[in-house]
PDB file of N, CA and C in Angstrom:
ATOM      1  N   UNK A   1     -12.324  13.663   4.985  1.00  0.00           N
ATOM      2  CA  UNK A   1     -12.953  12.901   3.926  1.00  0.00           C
ATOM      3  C   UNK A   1     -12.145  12.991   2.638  1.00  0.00           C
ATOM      4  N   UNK A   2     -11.290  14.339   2.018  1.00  0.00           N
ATOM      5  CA  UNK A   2     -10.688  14.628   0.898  1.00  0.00           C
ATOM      6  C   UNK A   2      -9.778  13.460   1.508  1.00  0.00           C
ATOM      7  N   UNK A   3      -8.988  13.470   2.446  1.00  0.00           N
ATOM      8  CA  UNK A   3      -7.999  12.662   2.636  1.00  0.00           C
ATOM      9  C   UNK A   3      -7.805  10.862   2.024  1.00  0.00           C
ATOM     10  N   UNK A   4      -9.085  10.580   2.519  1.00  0.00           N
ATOM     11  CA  UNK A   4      -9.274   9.425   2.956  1.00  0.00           C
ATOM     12  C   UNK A   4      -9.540   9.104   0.890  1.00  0.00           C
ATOM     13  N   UNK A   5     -10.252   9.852   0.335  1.00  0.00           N
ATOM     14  CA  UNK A   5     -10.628   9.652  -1.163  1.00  0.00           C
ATOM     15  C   UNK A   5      -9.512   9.302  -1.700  1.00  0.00           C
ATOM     16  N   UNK A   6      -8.281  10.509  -1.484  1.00  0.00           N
ATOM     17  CA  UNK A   6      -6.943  10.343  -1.911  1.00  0.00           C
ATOM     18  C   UNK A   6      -6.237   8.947  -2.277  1.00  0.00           C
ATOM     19  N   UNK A   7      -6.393   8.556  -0.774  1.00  0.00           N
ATOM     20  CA  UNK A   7      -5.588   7.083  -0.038  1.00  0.00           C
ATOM     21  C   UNK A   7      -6.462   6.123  -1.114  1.00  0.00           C
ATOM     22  N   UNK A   8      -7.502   6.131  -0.995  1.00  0.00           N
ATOM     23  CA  UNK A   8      -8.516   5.461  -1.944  1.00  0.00           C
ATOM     24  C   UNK A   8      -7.523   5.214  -3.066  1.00  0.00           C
ATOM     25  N   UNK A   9      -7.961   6.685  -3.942  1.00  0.00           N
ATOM     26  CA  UNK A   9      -7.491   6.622  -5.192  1.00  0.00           C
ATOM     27  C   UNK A   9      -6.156   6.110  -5.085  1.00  0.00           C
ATOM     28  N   UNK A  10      -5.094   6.682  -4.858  1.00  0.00           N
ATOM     29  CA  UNK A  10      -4.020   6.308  -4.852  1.00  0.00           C
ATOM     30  C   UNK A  10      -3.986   4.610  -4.748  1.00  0.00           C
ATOM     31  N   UNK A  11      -4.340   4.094  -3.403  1.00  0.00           N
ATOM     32  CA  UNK A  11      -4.559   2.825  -3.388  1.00  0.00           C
ATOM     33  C   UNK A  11      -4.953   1.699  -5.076  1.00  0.00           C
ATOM     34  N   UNK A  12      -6.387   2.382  -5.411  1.00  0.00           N
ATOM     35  CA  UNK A  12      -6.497   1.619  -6.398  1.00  0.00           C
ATOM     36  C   UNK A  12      -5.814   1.969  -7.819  1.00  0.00           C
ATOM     37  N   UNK A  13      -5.304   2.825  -7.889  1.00  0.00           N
ATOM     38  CA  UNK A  13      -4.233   2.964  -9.243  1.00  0.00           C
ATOM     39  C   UNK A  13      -2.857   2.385  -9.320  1.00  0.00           C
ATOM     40  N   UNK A  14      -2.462   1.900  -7.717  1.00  0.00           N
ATOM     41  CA  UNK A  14      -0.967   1.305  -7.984  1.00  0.00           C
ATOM     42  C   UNK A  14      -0.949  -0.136  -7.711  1.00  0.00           C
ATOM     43  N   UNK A  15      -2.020  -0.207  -7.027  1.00  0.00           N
ATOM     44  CA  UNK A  15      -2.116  -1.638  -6.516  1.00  0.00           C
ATOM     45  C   UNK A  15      -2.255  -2.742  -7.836  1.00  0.00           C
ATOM     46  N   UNK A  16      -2.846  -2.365  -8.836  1.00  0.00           N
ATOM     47  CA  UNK A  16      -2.742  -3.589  -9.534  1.00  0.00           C
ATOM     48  C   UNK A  16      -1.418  -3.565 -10.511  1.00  0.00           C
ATOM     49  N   UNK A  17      -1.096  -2.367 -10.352  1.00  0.00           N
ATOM     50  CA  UNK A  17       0.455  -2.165 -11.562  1.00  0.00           C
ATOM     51  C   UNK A  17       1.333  -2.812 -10.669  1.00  0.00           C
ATOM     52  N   UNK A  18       1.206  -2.761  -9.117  1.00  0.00           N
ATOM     53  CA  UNK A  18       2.634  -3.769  -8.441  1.00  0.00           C
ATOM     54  C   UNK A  18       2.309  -5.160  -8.348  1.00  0.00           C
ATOM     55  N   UNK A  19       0.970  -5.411  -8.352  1.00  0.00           N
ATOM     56  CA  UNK A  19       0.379  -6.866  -8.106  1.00  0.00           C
ATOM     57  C   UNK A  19       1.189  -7.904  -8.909  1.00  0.00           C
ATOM     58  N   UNK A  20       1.931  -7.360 -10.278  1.00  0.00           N
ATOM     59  CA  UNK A  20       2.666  -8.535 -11.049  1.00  0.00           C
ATOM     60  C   UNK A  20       3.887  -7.896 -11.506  1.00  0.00           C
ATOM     61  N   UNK A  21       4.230  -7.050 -10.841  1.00  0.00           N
ATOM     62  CA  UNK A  21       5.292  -6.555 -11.070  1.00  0.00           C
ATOM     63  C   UNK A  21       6.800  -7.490  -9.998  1.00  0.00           C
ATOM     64  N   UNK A  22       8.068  -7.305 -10.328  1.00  0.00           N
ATOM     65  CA  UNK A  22       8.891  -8.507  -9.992  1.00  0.00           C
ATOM     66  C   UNK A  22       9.811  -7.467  -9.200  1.00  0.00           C
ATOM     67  N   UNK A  23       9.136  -6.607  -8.080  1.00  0.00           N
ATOM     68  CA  UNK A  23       9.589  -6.149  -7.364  1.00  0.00           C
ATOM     69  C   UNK A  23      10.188  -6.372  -6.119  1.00  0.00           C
ATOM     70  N   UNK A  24      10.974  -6.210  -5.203  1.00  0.00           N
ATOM     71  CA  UNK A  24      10.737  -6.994  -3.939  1.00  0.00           C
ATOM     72  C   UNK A  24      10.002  -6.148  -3.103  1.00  0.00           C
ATOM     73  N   UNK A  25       9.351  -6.648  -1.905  1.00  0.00           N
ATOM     74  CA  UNK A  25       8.507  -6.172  -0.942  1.00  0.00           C
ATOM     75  C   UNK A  25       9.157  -4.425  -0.430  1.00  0.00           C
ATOM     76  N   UNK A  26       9.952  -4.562  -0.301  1.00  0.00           N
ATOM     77  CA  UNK A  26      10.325  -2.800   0.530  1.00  0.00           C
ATOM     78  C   UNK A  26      10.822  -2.011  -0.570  1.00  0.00           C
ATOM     79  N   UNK A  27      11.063  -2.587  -1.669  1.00  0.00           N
ATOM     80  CA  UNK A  27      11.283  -1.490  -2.872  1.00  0.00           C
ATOM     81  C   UNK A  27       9.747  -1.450  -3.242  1.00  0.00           C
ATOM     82  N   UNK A  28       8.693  -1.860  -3.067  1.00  0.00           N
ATOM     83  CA  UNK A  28       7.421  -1.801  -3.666  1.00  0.00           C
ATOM     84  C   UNK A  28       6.937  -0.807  -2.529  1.00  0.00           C
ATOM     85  N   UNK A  29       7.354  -1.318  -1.338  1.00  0.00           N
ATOM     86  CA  UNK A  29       6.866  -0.115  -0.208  1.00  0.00           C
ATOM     87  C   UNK A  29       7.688   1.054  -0.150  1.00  0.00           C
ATOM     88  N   UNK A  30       8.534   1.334  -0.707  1.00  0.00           N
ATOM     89  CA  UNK A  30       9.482   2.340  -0.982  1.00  0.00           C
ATOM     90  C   UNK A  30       8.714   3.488  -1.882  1.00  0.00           C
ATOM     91  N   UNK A  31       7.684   2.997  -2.695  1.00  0.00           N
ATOM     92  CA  UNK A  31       7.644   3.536  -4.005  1.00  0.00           C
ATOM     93  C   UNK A  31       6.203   4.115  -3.633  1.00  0.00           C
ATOM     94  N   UNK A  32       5.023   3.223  -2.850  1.00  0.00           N
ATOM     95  CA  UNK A  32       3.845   3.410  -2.470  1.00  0.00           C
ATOM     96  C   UNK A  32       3.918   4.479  -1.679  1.00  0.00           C
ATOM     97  N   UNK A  33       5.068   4.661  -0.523  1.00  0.00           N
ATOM     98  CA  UNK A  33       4.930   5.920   0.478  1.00  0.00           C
ATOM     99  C   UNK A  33       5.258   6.575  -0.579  1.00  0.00           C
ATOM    100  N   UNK A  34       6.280   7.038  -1.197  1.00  0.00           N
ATOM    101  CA  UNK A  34       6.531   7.815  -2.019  1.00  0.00           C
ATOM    102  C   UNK A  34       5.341   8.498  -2.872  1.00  0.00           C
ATOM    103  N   UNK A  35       4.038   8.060  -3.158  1.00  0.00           N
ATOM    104  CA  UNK A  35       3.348   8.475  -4.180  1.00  0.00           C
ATOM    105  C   UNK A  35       2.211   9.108  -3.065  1.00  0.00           C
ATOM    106  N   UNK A  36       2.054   8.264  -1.871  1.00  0.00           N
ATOM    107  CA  UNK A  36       1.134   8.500  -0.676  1.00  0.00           C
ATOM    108  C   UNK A  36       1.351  10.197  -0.245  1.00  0.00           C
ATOM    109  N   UNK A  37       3.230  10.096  -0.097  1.00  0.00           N
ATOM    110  CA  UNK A  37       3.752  11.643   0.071  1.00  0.00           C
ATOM    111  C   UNK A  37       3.386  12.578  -0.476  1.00  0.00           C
ATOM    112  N   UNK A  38       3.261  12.760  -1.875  1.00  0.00           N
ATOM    113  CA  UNK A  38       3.390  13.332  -3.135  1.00  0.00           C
ATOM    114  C   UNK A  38       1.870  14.044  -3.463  1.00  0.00           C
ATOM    115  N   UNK A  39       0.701  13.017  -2.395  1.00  0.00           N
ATOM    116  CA  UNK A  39      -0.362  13.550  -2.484  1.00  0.00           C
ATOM    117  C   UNK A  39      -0.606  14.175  -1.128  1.00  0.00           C
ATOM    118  N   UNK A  40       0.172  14.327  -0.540  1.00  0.00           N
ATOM    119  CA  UNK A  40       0.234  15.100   0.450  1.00  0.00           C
ATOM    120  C   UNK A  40      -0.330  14.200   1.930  1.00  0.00           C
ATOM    121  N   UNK A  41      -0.348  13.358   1.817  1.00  0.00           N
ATOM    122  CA  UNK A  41      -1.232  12.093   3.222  1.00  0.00           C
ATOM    123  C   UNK A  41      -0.099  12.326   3.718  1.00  0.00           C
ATOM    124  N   UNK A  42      -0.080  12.433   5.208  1.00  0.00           N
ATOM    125  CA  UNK A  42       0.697  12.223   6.446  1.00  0.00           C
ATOM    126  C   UNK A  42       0.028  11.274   6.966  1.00  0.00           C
ATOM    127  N   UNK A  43       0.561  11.062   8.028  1.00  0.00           N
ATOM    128  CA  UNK A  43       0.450  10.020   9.598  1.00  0.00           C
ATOM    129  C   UNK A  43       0.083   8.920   8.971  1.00  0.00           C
ATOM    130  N   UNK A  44       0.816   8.146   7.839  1.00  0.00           N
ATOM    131  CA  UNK A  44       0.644   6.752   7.740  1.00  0.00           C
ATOM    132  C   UNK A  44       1.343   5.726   7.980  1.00  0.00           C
ATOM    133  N   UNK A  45       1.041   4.208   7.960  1.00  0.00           N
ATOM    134  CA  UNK A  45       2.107   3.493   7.459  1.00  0.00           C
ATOM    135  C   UNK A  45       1.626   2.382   6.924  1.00  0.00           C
ATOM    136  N   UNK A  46       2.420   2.190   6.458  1.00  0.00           N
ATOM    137  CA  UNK A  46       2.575   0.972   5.397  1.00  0.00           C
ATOM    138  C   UNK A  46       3.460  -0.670   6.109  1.00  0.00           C
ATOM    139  N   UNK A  47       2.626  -1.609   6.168  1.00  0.00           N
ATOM    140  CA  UNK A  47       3.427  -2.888   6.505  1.00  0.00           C
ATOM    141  C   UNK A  47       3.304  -4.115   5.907  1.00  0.00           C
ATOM    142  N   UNK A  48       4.334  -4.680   5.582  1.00  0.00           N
ATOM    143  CA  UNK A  48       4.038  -5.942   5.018  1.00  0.00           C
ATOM    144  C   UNK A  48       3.738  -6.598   5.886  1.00  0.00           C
ATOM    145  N   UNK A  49       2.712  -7.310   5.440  1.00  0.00           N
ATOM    146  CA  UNK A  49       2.254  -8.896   6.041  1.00  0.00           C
ATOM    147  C   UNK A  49       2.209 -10.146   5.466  1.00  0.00           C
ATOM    148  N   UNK A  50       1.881 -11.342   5.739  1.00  0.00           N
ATOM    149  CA  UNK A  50       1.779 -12.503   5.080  1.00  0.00           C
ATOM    150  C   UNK A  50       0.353 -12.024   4.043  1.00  0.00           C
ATOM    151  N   UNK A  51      -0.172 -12.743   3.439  1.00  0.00           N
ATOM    152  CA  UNK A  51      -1.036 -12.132   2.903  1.00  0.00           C
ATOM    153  C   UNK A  51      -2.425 -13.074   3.457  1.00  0.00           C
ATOM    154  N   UNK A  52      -2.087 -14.100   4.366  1.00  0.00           N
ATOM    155  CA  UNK A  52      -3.556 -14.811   4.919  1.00  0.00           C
ATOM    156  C   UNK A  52      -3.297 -13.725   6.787  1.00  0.00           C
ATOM    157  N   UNK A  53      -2.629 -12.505   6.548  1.00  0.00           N
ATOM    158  CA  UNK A  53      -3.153 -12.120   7.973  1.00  0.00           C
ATOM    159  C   UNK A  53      -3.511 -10.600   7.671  1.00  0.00           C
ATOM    160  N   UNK A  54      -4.358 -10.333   6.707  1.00  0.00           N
ATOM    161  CA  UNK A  54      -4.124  -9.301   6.342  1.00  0.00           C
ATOM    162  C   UNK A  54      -5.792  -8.651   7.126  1.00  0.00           C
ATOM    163  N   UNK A  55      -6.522  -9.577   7.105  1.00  0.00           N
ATOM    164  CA  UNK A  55      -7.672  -9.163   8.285  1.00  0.00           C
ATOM    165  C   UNK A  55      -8.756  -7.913   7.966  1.00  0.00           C
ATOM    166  N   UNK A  56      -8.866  -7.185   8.418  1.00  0.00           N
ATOM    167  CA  UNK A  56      -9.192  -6.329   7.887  1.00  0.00           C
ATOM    168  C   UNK A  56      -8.868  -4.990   7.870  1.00  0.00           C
ATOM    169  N   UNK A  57      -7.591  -4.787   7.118  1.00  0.00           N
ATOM    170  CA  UNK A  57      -6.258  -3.799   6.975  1.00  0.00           C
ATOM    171  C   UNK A  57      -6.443  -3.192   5.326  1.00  0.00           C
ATOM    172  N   UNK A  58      -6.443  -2.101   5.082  1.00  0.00           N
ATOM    173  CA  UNK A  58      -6.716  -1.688   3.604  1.00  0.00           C
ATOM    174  C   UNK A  58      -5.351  -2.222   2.595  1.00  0.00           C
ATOM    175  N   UNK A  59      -5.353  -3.111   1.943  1.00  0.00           N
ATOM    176  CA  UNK A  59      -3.828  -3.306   0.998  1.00  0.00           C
ATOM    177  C   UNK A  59      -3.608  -2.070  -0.343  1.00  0.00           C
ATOM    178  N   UNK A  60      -3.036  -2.179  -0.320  1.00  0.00           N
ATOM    179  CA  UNK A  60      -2.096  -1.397  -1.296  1.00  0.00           C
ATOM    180  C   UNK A  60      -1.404  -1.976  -1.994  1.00  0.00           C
ATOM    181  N   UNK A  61      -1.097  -3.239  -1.879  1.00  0.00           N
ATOM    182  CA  UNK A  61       0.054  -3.251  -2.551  1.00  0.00           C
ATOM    183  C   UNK A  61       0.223  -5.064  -2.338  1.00  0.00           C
ATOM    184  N   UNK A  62       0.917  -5.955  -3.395  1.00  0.00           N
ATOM    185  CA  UNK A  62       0.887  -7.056  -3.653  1.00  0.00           C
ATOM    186  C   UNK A  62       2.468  -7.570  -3.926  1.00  0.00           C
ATOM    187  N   UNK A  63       3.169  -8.325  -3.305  1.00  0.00           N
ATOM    188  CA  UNK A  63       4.430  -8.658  -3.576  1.00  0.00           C
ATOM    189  C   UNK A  63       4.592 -10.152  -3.287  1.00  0.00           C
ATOM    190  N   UNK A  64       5.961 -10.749  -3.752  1.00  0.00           N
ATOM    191  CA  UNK A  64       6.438 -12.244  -3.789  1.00  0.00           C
ATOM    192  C   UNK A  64       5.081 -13.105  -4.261  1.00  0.00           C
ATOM    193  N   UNK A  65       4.927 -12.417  -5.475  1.00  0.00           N
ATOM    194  CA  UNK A  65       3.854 -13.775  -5.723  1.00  0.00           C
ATOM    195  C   UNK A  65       2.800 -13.511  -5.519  1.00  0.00           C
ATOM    196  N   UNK A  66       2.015 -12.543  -4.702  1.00  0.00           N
ATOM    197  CA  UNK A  66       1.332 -12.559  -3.996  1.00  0.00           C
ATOM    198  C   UNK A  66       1.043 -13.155  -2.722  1.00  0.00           C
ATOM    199  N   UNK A  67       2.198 -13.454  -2.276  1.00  0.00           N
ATOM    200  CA  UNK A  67       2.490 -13.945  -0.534  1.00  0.00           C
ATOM    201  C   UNK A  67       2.188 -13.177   0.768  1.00  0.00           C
ATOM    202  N   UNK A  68       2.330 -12.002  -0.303  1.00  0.00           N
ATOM    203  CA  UNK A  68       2.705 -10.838   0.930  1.00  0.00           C
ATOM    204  C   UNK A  68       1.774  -9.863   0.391  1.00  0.00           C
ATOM    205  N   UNK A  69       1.004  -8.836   1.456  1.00  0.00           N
ATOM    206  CA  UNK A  69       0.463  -7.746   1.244  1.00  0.00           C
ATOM    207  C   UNK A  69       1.444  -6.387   1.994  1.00  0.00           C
ATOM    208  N   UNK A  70       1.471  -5.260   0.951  1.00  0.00           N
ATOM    209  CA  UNK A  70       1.106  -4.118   1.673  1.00  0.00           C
ATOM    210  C   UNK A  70      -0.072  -3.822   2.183  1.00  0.00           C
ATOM    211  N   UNK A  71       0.194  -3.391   3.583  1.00  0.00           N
ATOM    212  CA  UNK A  71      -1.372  -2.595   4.163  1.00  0.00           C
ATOM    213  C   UNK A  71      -0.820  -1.327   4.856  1.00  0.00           C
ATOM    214  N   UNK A  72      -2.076  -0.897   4.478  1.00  0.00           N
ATOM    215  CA  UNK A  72      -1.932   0.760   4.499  1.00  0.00           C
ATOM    216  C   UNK A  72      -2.713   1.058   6.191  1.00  0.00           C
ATOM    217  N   UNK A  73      -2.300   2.069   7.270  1.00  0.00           N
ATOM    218  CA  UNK A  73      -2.949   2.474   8.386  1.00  0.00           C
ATOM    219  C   UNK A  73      -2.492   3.665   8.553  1.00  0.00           C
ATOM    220  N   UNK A  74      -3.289   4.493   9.079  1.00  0.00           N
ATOM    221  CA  UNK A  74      -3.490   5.526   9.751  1.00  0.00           C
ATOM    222  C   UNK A  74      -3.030   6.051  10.977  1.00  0.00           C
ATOM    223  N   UNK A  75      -2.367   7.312  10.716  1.00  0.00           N
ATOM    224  CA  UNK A  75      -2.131   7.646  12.732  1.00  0.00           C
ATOM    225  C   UNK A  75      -3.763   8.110  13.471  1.00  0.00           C
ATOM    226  N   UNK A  76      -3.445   8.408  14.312  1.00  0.00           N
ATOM    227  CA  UNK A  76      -4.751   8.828  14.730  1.00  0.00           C
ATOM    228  C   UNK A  76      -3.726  10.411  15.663  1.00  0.00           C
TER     229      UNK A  76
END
């Protein structure tokens, strides 16, 4: 449960600072694992998608415009 709060938080503190930021997609996912690490979360990953297939996948993260999502998953 601590885990999952983390991913949370983390999630909603970067997600809107990259949402208009003029990053490209894998330097934005470069930076998200990086902070994911830092709070100590293992077994994740992170993938870009189009952003109409994003389904029901937790995002993280907003690039090209908003074309594209990061989404965040879990190992099991």
């Amino acid at each position: 449960m601590k885990r999952l709060f983390i991913v949370a938080a983390a999630a909603v503190a970067i997600s809107p600072a990259f949402a208009a930021s003029g990053k490209s997609c894998e330097e934005l996912k470069t930076e998200i694992a990086a902070k994911l690490e830092a709070n100590h979360v293992k077994n994740f990953s992170l993938e870009i998608v189009e952003a109409d297939k994003v389904a029901d996948k937790k995002v993280v993260g907003s690039c090209e415009r908003g074309s594209k999502k990061i989404v965040y998953s879990t190992g099991k």
